[in-house]
C-alpha atoms as a PDB file:
ATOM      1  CA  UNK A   1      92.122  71.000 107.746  1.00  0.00           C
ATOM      2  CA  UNK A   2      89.569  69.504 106.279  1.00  0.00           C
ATOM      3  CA  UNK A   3      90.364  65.607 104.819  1.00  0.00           C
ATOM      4  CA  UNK A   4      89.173  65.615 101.548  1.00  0.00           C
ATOM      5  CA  UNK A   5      91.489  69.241 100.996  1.00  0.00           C
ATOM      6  CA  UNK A   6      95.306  69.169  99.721  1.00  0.00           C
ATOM      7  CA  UNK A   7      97.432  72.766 100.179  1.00  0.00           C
ATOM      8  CA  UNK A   8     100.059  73.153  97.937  1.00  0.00           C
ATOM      9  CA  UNK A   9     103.320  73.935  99.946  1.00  0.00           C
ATOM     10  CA  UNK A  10     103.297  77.486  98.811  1.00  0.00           C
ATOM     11  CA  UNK A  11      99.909  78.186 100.088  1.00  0.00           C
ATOM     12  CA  UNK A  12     100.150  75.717 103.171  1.00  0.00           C
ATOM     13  CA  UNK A  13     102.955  78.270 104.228  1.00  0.00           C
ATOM     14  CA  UNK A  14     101.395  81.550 103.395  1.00  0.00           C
ATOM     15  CA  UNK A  15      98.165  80.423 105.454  1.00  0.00           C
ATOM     16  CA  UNK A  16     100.049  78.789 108.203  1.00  0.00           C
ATOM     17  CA  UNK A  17     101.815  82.785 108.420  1.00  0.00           C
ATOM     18  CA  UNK A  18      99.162  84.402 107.997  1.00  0.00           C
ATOM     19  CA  UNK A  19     100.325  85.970 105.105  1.00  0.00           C
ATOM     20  CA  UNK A  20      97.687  87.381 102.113  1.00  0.00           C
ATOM     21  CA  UNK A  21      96.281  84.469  99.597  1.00  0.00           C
ATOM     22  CA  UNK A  22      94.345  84.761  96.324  1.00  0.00           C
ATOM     23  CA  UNK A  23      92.273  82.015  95.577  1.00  0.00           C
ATOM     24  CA  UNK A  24      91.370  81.250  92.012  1.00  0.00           C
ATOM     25  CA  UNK A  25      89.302  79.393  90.007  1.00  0.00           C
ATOM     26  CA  UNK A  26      89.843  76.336  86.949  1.00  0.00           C
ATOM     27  CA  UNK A  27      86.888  76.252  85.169  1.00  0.00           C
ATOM     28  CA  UNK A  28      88.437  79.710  83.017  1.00  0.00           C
ATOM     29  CA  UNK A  29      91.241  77.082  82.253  1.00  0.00           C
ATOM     30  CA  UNK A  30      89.636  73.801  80.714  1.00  0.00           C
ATOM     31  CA  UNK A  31      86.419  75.766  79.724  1.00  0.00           C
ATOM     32  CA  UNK A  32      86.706  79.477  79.287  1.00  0.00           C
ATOM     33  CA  UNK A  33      89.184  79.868  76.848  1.00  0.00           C
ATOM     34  CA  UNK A  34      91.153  77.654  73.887  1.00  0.00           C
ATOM     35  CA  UNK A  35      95.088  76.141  74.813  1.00  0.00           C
ATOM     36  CA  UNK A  36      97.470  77.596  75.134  1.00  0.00           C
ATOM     37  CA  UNK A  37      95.949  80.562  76.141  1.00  0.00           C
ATOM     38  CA  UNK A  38      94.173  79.304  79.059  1.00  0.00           C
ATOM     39  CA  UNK A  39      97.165  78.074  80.773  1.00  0.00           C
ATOM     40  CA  UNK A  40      99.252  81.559  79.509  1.00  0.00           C
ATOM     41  CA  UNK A  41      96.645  83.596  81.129  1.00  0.00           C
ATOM     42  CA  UNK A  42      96.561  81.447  84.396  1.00  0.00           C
ATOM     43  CA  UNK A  43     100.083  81.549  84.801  1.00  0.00           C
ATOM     44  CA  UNK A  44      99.547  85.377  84.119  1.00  0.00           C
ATOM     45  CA  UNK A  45      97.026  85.803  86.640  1.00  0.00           C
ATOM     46  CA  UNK A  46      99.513  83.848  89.134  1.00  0.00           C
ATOM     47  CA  UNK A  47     102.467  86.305  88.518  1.00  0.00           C
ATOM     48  CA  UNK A  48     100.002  89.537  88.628  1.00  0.00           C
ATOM     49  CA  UNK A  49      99.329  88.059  92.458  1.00  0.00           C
ATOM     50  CA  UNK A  50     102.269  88.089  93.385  1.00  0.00           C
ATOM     51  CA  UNK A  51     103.723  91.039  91.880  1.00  0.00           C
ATOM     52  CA  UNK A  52     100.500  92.787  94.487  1.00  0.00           C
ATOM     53  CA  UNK A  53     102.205  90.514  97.516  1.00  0.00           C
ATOM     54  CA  UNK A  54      99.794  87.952  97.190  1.00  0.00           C
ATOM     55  CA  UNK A  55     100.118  83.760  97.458  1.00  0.00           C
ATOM     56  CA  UNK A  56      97.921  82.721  94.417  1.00  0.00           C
ATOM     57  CA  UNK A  57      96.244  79.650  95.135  1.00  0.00           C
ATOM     58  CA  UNK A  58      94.369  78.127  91.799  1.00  0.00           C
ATOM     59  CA  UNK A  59      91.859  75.698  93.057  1.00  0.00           C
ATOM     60  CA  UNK A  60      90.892  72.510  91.372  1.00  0.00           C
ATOM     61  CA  UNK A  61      89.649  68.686  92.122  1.00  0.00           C
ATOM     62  CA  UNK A  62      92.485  66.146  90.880  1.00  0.00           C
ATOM     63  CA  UNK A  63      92.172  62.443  91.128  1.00  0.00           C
ATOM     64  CA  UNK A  64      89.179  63.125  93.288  1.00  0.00           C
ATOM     65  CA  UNK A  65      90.664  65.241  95.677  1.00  0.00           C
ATOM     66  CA  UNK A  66      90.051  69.218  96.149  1.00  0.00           C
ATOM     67  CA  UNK A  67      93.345  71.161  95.759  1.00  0.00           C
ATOM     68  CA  UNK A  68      94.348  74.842  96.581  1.00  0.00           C
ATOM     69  CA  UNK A  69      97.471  75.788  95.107  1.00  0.00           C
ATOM     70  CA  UNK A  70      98.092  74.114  91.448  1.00  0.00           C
ATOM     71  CA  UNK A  71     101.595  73.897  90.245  1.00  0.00           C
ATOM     72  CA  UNK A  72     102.699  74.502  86.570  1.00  0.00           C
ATOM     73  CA  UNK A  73     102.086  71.301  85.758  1.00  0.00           C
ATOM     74  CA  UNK A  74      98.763  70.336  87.106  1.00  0.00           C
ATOM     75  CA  UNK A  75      97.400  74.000  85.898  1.00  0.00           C
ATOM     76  CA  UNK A  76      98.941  72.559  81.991  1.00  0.00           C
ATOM     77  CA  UNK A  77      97.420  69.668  82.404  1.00  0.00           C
ATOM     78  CA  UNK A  78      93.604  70.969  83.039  1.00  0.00           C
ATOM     79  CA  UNK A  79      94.509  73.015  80.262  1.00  0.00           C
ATOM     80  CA  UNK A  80      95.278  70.655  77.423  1.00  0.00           C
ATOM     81  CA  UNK A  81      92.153  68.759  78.462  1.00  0.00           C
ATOM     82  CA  UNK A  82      89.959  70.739  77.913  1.00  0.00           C
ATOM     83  CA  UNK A  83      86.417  70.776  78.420  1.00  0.00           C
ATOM     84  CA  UNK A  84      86.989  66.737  79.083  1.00  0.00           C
ATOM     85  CA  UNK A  85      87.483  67.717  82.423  1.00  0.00           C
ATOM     86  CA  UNK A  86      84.146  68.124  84.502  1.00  0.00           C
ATOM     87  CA  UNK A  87      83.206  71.667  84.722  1.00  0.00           C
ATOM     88  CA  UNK A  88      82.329  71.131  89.030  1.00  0.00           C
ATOM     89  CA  UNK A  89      79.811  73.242  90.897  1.00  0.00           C
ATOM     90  CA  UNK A  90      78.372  72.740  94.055  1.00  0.00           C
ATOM     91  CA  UNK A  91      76.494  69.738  93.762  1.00  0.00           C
ATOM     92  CA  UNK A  92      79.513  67.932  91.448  1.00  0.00           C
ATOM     93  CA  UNK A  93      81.819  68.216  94.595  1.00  0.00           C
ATOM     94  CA  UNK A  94      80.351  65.132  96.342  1.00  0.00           C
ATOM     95  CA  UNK A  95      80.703  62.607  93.034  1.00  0.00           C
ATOM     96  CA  UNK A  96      84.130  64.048  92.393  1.00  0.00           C
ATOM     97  CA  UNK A  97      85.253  63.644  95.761  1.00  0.00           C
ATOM     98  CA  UNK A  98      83.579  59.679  96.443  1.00  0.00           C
ATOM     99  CA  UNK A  99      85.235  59.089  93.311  1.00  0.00           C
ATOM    100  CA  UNK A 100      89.004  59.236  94.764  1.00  0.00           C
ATOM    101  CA  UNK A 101      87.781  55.581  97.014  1.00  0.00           C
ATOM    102  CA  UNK A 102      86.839  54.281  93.349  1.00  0.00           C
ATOM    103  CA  UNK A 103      88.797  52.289  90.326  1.00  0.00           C
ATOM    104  CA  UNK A 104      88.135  55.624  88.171  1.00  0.00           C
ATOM    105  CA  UNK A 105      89.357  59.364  90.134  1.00  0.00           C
ATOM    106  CA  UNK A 106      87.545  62.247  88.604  1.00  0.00           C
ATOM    107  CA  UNK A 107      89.270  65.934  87.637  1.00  0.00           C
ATOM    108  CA  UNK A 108      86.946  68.674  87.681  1.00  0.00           C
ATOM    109  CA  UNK A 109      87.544  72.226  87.184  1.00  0.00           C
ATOM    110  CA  UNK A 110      85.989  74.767  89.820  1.00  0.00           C
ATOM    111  CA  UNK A 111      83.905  77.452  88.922  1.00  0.00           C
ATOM    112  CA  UNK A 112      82.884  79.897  91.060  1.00  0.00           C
ATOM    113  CA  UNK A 113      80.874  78.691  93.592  1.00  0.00           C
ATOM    114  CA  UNK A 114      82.851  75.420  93.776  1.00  0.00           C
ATOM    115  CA  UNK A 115      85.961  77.325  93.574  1.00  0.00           C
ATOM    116  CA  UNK A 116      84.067  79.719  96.663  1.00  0.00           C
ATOM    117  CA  UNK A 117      83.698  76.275  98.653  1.00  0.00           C
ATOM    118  CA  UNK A 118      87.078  75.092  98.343  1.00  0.00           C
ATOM    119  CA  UNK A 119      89.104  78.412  99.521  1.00  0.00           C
ATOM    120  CA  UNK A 120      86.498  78.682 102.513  1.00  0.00           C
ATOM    121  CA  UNK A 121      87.367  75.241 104.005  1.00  0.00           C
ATOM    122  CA  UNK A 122      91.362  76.118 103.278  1.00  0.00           C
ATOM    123  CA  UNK A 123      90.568  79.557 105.083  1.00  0.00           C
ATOM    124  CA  UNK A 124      91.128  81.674 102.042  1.00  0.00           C
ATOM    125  CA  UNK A 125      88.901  84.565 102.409  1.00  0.00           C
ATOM    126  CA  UNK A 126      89.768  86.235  99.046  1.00  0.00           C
ATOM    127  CA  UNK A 127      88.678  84.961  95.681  1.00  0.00           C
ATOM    128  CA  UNK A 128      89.778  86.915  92.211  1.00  0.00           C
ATOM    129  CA  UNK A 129      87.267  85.429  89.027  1.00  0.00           C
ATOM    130  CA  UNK A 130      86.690  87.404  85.956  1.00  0.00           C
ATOM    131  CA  UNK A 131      82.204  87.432  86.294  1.00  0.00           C
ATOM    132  CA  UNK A 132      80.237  86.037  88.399  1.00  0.00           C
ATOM    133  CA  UNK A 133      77.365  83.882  86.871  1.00  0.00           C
ATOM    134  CA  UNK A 134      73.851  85.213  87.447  1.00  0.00           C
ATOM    135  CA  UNK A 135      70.173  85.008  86.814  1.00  0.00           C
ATOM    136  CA  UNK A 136      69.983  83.915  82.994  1.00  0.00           C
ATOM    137  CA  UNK A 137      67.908  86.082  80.349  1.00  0.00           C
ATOM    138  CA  UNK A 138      64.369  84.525  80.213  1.00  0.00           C
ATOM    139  CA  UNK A 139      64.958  82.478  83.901  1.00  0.00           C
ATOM    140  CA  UNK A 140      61.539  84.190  84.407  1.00  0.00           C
ATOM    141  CA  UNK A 141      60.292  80.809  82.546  1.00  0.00           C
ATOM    142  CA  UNK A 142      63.987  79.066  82.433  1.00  0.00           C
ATOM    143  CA  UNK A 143      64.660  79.078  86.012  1.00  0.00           C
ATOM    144  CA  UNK A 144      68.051  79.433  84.938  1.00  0.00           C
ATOM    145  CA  UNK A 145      69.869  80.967  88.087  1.00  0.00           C
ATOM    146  CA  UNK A 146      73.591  80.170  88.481  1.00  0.00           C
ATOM    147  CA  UNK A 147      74.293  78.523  91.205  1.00  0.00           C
ATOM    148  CA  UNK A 148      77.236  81.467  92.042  1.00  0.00           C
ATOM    149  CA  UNK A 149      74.691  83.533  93.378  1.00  0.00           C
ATOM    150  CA  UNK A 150      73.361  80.881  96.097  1.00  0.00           C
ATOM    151  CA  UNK A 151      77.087  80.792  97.412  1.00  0.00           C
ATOM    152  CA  UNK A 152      77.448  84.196  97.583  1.00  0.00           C
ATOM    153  CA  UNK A 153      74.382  84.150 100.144  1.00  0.00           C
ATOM    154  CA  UNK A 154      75.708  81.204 102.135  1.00  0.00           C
ATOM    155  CA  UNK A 155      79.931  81.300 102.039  1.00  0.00           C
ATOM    156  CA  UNK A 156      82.325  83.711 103.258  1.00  0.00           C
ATOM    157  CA  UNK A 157      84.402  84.612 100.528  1.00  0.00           C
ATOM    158  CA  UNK A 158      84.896  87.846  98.578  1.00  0.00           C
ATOM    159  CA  UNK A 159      84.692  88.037  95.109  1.00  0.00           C
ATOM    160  CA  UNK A 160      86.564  90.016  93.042  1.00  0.00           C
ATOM    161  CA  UNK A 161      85.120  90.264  89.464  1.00  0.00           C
ATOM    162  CA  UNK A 162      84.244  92.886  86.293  1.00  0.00           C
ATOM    163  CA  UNK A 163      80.427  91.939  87.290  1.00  0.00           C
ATOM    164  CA  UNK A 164      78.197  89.732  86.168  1.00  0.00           C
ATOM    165  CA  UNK A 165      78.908  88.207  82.646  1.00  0.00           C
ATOM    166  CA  UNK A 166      76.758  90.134  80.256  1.00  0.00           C
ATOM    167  CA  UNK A 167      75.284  87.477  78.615  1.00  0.00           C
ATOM    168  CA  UNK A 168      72.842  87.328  81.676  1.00  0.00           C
ATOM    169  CA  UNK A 169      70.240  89.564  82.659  1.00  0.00           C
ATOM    170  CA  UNK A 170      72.082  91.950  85.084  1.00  0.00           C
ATOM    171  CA  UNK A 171      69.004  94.162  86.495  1.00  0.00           C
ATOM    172  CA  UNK A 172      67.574  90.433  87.799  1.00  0.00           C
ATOM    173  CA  UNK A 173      70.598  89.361  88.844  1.00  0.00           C
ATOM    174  CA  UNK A 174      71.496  92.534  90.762  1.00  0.00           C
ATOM    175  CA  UNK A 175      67.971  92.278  92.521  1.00  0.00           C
ATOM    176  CA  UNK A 176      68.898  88.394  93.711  1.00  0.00           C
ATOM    177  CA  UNK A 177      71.827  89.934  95.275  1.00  0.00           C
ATOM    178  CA  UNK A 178      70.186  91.829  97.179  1.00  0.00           C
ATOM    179  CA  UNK A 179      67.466  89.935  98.608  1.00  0.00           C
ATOM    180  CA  UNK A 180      70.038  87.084  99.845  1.00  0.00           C
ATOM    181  CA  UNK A 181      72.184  90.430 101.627  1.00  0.00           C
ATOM    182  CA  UNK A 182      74.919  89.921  99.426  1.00  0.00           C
ATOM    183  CA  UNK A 183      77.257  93.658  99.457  1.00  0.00           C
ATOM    184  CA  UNK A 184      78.153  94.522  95.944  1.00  0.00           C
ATOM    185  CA  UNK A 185      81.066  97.338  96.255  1.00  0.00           C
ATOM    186  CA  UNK A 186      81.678  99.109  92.947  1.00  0.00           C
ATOM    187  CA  UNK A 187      85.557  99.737  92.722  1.00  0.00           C
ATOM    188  CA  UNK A 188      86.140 103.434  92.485  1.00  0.00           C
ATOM    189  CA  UNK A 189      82.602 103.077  90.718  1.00  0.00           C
ATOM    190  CA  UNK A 190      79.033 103.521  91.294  1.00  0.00           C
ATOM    191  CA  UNK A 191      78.163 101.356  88.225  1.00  0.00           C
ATOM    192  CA  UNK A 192      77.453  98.049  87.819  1.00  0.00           C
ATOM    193  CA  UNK A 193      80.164  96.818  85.358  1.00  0.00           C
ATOM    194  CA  UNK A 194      79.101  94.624  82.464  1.00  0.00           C
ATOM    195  CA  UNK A 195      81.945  92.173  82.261  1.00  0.00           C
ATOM    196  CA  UNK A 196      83.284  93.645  78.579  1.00  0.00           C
ATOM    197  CA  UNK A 197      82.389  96.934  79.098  1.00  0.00           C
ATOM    198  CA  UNK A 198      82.456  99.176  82.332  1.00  0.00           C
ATOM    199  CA  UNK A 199      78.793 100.475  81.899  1.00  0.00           C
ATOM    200  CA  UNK A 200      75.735  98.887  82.257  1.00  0.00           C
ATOM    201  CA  UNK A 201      73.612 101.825  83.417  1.00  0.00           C
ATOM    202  CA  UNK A 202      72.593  99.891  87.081  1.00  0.00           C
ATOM    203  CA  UNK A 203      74.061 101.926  89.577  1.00  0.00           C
ATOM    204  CA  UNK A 204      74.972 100.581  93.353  1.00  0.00           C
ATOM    205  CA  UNK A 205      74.818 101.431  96.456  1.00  0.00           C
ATOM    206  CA  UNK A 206      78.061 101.028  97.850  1.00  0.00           C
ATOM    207  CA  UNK A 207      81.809 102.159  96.777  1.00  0.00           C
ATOM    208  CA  UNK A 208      84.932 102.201  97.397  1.00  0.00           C
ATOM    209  CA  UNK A 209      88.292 103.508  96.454  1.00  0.00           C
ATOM    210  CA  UNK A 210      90.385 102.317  99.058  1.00  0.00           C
ATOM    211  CA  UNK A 211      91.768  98.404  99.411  1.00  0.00           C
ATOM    212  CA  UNK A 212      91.792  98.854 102.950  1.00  0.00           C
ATOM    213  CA  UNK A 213      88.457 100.309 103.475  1.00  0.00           C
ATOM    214  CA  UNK A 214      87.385  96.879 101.276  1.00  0.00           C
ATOM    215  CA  UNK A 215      89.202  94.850 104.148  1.00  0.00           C
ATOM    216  CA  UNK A 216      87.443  96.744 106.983  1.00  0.00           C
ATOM    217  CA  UNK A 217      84.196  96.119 105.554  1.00  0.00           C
ATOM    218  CA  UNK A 218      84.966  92.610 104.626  1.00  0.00           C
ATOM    219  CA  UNK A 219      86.089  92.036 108.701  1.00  0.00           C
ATOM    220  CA  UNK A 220      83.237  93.762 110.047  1.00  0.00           C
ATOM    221  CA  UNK A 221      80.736  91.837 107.984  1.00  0.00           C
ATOM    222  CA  UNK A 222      82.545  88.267 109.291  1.00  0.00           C
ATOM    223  CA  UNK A 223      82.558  90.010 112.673  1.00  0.00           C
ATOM    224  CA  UNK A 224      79.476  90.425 112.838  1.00  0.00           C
ATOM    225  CA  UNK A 225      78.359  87.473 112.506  1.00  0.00           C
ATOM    226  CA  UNK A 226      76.264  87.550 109.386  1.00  0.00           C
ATOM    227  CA  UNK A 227      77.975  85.006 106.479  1.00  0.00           C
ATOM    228  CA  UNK A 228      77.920  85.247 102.999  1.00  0.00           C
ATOM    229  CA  UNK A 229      80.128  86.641 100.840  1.00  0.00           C
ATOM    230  CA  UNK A 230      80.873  89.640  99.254  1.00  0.00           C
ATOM    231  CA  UNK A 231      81.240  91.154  95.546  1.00  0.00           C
ATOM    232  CA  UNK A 232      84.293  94.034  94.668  1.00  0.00           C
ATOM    233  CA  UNK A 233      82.505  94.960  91.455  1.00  0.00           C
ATOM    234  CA  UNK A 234      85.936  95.923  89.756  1.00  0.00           C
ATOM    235  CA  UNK A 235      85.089  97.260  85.921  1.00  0.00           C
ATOM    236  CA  UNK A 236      87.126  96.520  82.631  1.00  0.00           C
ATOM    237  CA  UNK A 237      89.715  99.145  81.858  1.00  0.00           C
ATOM    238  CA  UNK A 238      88.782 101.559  79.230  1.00  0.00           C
ATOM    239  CA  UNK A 239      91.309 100.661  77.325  1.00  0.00           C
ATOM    240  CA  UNK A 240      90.543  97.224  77.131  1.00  0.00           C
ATOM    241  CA  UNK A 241      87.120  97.280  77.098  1.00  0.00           C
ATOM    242  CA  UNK A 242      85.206  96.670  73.994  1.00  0.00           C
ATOM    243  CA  UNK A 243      82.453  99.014  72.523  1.00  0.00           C
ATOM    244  CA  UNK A 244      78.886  98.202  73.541  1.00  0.00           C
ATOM    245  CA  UNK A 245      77.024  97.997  70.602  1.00  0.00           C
ATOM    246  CA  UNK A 246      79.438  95.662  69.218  1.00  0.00           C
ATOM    247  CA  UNK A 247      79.307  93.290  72.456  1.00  0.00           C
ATOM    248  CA  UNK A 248      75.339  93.604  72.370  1.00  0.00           C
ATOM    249  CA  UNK A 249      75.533  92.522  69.275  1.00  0.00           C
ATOM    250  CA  UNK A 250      77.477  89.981  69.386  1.00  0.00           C
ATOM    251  CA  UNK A 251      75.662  88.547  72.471  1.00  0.00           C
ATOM    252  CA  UNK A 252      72.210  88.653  71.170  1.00  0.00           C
ATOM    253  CA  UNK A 253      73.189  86.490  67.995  1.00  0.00           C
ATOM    254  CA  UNK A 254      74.992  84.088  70.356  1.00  0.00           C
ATOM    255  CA  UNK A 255      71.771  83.871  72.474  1.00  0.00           C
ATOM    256  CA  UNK A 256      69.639  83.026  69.301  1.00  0.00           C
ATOM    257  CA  UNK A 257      71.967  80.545  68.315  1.00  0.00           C
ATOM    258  CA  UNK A 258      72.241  78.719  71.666  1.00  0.00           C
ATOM    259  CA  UNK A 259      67.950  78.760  71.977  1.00  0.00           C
ATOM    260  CA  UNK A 260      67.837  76.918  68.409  1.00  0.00           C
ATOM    261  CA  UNK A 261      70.355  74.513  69.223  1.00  0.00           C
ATOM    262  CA  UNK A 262      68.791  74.005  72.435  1.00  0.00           C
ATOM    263  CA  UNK A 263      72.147  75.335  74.901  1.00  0.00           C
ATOM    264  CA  UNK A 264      70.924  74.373  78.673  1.00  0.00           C
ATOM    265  CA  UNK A 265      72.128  74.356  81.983  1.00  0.00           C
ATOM    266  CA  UNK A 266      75.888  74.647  82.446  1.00  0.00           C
ATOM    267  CA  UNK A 267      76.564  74.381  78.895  1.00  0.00           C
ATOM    268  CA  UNK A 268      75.187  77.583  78.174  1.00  0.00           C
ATOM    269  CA  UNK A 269      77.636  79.931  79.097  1.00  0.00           C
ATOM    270  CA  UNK A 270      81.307  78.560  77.813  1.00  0.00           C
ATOM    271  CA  UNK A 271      78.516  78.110  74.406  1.00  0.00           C
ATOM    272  CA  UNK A 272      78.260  81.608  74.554  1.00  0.00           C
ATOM    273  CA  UNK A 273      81.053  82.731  75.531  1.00  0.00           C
ATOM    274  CA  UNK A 274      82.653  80.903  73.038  1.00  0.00           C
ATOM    275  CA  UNK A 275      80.531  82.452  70.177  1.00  0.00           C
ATOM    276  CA  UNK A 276      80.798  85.546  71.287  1.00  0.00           C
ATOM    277  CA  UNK A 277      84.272  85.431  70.683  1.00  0.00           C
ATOM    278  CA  UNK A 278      84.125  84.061  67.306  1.00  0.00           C
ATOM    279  CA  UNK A 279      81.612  86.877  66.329  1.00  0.00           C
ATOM    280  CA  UNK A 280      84.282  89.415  67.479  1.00  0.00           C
ATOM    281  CA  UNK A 281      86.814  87.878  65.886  1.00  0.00           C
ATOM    282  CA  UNK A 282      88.822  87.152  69.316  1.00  0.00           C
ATOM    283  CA  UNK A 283      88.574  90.947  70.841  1.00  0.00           C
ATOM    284  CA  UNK A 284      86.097  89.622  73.751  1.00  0.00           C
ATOM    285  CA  UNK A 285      89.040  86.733  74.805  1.00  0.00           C
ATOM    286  CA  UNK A 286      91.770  89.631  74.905  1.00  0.00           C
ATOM    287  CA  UNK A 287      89.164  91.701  76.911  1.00  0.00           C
ATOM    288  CA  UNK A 288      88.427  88.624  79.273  1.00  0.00           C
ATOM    289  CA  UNK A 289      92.331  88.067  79.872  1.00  0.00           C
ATOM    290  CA  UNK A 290      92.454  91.907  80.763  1.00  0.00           C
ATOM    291  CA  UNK A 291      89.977  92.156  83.587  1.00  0.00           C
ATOM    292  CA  UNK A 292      91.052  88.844  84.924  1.00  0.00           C
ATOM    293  CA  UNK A 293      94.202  90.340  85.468  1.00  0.00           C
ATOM    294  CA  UNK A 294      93.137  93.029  86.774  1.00  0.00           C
ATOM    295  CA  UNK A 295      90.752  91.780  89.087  1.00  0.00           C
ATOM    296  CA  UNK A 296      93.768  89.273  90.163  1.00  0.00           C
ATOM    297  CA  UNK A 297      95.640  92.464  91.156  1.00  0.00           C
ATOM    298  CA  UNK A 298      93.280  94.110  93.168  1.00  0.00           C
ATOM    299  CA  UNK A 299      92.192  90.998  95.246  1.00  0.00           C
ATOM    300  CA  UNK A 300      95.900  90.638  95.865  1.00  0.00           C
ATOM    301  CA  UNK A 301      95.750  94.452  97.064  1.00  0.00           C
ATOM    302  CA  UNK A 302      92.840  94.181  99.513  1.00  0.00           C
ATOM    303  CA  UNK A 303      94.240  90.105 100.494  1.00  0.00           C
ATOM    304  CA  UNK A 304      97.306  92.456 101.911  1.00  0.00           C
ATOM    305  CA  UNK A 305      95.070  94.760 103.557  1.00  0.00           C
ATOM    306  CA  UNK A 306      92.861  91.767 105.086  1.00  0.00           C
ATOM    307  CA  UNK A 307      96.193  89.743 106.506  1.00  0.00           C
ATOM    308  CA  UNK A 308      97.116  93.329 108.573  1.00  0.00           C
ATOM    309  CA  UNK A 309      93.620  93.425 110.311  1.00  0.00           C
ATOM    310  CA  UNK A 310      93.490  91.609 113.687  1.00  0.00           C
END
């Protein structure tokens, strides 16, 4: 195991079995939604795991030191802090992790590449989120590209998500996907979800209806040799999903607010997120607790399938 990684005991076991394990990320804790209901929905997204036969393991840096498998306590803890903990991509790991020999241990909360980077060196192959990050709108002159993508390309984990966010520009960000060979599977779909709503209109090129069909692809990919991840495009219930000229809506006056108060970099999206919410009057949060949850229980359902493959 690698040095700088702690297992929780839960997870140590389930791995050391062989049995199926969920990784999943912090940042949707201390920066994608308010307390308490960050730390309800986490502990939410736990139990829906396990109720699928799944070990969730919630991944995190704590005093410096990478973690997979939170308990209650440590998952209540990123959550009352907030967005005072250090929202930790790729290149935060290394000052995080120097900063456990130091008079001053930094927290940070994983998003999804981090989060990506974390399960791979505990040997968790299966990673529930609720979007991906993506190519930002106007990254034609931004260069805004989130870093997700890259670590899709590069680290073998699956990612199980309602798409991209649709605050990004999904045609571009479906395009990077493909030229780095990453496999986007629609879930009993051949539409690109949109995060809040189940259509975007982009259709793909692979589906699947079958968890174990998932897991077969998932091994031969490995197998063969070629890295990289993998995204289960899973889309938003109908039932919870909201209606798309409302979410448009709601996201183009969030992206005209975040240009003229000058939003960059890795503060742009929990800005936007955030004000999307507040222009819906909450009904995007309940929507984004929804398809986390059920993206939780459908990586737990193809996690089972992987374990049984040899």
């Amino acid at each position: 195991m690698n040095k700088y990684l702690d297992l929780g005991g839960e997870v140590a076991e389930a791995l050391a079995k062989g049995l199926p394990v969920v990784a999943l990320e912090s940042t949707i804790i201390s920066h994608g939604m308010p307390y308490p209901q960050n730390v309800e929905t986490a502990l939410m997204v736990e139990a829906a795991v396990r109720e699928a036969g799944a070990v969730p393991a919630t991944i995190a840096i704590l005093g410096g030191r990478l973690k997979a498998g939170l308990d209650r306590s440590q998952i209540t803890a990123l959550g009352l802090r907030g967005r005072e903990v250090v929202k930790a991509s790729r290149r935060d790991l290394p000052r995080l992790v120097a900063s456990a020999g130091g008079p001053a241990p930094m927290d940070g909360a994983t998003t999804v590449a981090a989060t990506m980077i974390v399960a791979a060196l505990a040997g968790i192959r299966i990673f529930a989120t609720g979007g991906i990050g993506g190519v930002h709108r106007g990254a034609e002159s931004s260069f805004d590209i989130s870093a997700d993508l890259e670590e899709l390309a590069i680290t073998e984990v699956a990612v199980i998500c309602a798409g991209a966010k649709s605050i990004l520009d999904l045609p571009k960000t479906l395009e990077y996907l493909e030229t780095k060979g990453v496999p986007v599977i629609g879930w009993r779909t051949d539409e690109f979800p949109a995060f809040y709503t189940p259509h975007s209109g982009l259709r793909l090129e692979e589906h699947a209806d079958d968890a174990a069909d998932i897991a077969r692809r998932l091994k031969a990919k490995w197998g063969l040799g070629l890295g990289g991840g993998a995204v289960i495009a899973n889309p938003i219930a109908e039932a919870d999903a909201m209606d798309k000229l409302v979410i448009d809506a709601a996201i183009e006056d969030a992206l005209k607010d975040a240009a003229s108060k000058g939003v960059k970099g890795k503060d742009v999206t929990p800005f936007l997120l955030a004000k999307v919410k507040e222009l819906t009057g909450g009904e995007s949060l309940e929507s984004n607790i929804a398809l986390v949850l059920g993206n939780a229980r459908l990586a737990a359902a193809i996690a089972v399938e992987y374990a049984k493959l040899k």
